[in-house]
N, C-alpha and C. Protein backbone atom coordinates (compact mmCIF):
# COMPACT_ATOMS: atom_id res chain seq x y z
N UNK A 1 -56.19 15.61 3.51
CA UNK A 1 -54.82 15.33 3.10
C UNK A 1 -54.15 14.47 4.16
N UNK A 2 -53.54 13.56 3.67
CA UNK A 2 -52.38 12.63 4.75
C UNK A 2 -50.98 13.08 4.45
N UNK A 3 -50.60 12.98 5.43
CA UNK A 3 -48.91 13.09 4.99
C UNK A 3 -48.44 12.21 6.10
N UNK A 4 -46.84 11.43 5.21
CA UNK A 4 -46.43 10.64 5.83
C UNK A 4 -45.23 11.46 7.06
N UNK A 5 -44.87 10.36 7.96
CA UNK A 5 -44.20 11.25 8.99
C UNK A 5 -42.61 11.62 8.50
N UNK A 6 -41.70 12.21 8.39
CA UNK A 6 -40.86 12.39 7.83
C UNK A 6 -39.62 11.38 8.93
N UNK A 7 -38.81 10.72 8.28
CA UNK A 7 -37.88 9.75 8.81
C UNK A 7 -36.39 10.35 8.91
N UNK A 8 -35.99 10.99 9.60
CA UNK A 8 -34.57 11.25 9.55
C UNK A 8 -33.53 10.92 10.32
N UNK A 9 -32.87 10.03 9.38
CA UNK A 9 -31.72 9.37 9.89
C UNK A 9 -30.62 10.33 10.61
N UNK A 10 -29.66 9.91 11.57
CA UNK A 10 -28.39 10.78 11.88
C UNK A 10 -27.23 10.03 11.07
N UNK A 11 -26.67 11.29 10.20
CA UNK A 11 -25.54 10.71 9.71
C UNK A 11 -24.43 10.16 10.43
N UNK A 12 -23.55 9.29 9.71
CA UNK A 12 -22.82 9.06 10.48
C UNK A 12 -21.13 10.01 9.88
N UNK A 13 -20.19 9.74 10.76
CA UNK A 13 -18.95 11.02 10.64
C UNK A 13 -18.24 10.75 8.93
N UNK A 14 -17.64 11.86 8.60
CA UNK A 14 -17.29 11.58 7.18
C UNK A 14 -16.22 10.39 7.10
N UNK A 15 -15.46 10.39 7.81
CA UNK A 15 -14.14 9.28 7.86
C UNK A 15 -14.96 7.71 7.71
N UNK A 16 -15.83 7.26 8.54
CA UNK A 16 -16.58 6.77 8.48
C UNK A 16 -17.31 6.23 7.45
N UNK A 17 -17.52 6.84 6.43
CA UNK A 17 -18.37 7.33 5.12
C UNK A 17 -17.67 6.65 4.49
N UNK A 18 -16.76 7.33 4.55
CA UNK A 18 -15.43 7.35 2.94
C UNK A 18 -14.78 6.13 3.23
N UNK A 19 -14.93 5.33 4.18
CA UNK A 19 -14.02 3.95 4.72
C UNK A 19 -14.94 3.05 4.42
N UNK A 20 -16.14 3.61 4.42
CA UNK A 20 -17.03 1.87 4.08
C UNK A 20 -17.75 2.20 2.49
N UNK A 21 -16.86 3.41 1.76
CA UNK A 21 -17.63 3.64 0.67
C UNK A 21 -16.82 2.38 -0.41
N UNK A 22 -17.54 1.76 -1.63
CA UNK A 22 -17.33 0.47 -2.30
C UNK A 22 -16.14 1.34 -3.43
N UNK A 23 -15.83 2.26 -3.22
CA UNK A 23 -14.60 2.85 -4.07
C UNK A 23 -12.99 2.21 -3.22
N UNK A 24 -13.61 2.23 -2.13
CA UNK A 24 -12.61 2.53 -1.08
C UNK A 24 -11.88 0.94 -0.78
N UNK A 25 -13.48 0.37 -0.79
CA UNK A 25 -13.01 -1.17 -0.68
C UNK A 25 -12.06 -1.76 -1.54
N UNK A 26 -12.67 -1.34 -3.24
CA UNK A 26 -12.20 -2.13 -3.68
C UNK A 26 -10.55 -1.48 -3.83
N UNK A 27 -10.43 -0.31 -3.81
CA UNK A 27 -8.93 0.37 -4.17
C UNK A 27 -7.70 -0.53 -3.05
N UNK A 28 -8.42 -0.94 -2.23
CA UNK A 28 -8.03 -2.08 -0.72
C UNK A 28 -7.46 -2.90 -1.49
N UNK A 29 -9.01 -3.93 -1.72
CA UNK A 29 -8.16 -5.07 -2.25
C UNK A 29 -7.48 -5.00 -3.54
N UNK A 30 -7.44 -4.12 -4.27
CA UNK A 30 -6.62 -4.44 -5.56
C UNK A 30 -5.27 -4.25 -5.43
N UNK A 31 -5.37 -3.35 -4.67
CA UNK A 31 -3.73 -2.90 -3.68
C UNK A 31 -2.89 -3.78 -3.23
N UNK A 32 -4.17 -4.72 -2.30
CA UNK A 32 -3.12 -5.99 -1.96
C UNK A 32 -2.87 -7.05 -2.86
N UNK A 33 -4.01 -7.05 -4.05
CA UNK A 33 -3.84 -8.24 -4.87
C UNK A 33 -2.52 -7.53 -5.61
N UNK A 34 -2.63 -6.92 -5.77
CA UNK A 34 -1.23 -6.01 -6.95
C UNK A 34 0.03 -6.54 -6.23
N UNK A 35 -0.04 -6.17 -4.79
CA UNK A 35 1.17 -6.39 -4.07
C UNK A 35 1.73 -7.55 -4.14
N UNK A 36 0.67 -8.71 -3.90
CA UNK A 36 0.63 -9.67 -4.03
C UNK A 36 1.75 -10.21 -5.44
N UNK A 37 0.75 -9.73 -6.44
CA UNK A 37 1.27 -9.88 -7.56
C UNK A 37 2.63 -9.72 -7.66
N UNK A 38 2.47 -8.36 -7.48
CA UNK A 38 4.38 -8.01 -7.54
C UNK A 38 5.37 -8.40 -6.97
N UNK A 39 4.94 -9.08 -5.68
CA UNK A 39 6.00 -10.46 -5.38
C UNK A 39 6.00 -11.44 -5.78
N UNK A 40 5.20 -11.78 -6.33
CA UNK A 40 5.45 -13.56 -6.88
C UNK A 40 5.95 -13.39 -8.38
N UNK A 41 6.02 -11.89 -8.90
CA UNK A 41 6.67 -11.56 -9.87
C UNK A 41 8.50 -11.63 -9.99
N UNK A 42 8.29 -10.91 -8.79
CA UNK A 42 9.78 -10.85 -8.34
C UNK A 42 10.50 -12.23 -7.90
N UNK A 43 9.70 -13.10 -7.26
CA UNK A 43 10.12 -14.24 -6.81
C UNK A 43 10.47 -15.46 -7.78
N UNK A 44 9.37 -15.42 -9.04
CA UNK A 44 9.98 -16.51 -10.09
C UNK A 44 10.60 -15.53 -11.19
N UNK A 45 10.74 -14.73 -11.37
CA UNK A 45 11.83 -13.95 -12.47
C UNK A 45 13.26 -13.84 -11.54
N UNK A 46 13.26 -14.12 -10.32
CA UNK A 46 14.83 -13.93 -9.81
C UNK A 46 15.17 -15.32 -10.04
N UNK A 47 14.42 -16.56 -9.60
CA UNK A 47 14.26 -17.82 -9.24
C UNK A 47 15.54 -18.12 -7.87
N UNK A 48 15.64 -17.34 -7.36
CA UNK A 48 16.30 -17.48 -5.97
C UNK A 48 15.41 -18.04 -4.97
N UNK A 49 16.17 -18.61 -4.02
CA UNK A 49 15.85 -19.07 -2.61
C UNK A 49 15.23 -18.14 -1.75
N UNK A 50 14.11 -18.49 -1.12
CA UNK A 50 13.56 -17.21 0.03
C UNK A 50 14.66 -17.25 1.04
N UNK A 51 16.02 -17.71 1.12
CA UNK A 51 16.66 -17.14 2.48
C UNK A 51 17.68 -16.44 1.38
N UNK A 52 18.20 -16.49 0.35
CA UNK A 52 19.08 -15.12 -0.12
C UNK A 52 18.40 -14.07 -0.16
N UNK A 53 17.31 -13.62 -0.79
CA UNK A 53 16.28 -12.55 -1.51
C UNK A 53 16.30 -11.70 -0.10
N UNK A 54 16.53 -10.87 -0.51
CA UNK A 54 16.78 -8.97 -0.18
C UNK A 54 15.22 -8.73 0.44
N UNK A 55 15.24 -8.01 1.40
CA UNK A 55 14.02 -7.94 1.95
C UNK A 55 13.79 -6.53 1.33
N UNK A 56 14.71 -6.01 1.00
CA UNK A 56 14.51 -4.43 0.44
C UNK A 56 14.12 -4.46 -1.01
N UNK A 57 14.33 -4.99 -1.88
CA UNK A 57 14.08 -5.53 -3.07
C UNK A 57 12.71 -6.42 -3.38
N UNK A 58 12.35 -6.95 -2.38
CA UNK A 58 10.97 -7.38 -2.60
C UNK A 58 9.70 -6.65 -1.69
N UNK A 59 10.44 -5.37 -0.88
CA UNK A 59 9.41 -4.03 -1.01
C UNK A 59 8.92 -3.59 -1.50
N UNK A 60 9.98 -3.28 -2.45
CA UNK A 60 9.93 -1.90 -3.61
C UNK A 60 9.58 -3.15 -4.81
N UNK A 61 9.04 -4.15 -5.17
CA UNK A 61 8.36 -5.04 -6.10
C UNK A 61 6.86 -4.92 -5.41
N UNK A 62 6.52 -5.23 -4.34
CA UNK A 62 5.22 -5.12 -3.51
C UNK A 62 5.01 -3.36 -4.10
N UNK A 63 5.44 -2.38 -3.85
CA UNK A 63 5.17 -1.27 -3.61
C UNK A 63 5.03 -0.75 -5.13
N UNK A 64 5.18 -1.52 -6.06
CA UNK A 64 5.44 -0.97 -7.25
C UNK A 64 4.23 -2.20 -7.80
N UNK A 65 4.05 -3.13 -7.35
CA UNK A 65 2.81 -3.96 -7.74
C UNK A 65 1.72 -3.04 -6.86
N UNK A 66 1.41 -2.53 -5.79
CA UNK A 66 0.29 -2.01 -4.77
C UNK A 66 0.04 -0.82 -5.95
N UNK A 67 0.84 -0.10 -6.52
CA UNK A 67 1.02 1.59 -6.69
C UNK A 67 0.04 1.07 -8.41
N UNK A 68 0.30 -0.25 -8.99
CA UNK A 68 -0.62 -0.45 -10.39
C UNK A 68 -1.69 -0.88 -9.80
N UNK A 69 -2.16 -1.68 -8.74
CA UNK A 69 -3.67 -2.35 -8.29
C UNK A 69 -3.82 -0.75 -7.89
N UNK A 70 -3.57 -0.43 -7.18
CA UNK A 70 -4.30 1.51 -7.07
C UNK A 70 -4.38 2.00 -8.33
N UNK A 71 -3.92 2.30 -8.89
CA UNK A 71 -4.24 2.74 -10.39
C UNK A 71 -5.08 2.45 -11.16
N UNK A 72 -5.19 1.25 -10.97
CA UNK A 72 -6.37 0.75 -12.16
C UNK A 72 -7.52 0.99 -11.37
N UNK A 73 -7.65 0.71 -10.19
CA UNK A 73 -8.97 1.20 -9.74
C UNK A 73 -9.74 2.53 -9.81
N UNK A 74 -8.41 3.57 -9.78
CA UNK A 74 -8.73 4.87 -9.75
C UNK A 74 -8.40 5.93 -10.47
N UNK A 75 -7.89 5.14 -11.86
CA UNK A 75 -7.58 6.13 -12.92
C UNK A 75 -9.25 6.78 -13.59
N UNK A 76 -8.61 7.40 -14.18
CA UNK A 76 -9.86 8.18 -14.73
C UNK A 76 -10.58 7.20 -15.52
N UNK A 77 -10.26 6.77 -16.31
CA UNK A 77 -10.81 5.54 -17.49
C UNK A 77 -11.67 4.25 -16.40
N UNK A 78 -11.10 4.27 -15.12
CA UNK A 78 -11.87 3.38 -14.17
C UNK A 78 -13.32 3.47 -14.04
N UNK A 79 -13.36 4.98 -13.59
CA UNK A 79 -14.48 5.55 -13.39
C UNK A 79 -15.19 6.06 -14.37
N UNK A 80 -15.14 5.79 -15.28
CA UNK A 80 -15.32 6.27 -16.60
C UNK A 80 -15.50 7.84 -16.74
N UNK A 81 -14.27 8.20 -16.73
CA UNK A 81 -14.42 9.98 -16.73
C UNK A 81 -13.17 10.11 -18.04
N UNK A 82 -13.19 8.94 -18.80
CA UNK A 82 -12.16 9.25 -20.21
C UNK A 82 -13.05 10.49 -21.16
């Protein structure tokens, strides 16, 4: 009988894990593309000048575009758990 030698890797820490896992990535970038989104939403539906526009008002457009790119990545229907 042969047997092969057994190979065991050391894991690496969970934080670690869960930061380079491809769920994680993409919930990243859709976040920022959303954000993205949600300002240039806000920016041609006001059609104002970038020196009037409210810096508080095009937060809460970023934060409300970030909060749908998270969503779609990680709703249930994403992952297909409908």
């Amino acid at each position: 009988m042969e047997f092969k030698k057994l190979e065991i890797k050391p894991e690496s820490s969970w934080l670690k894990r869960t930061l380079g896992s491809k769920q994680v990535k993409r919930s990243f970038i859709y976040t920022l593309i959303g954000a993205a989104v949600g300002f240039l939403y806000f920016y041609l539906s006001e059609g104002k000048n970038m020196d009037i526009l409210q810096s508080g008002d095009i937060i809460q457009s970023m934060l409300v575009g970030g909060f749908f790119g998270f969503f779609i990545t990680n709703s249930p229907c994403a992952r297909n758990k409908c």
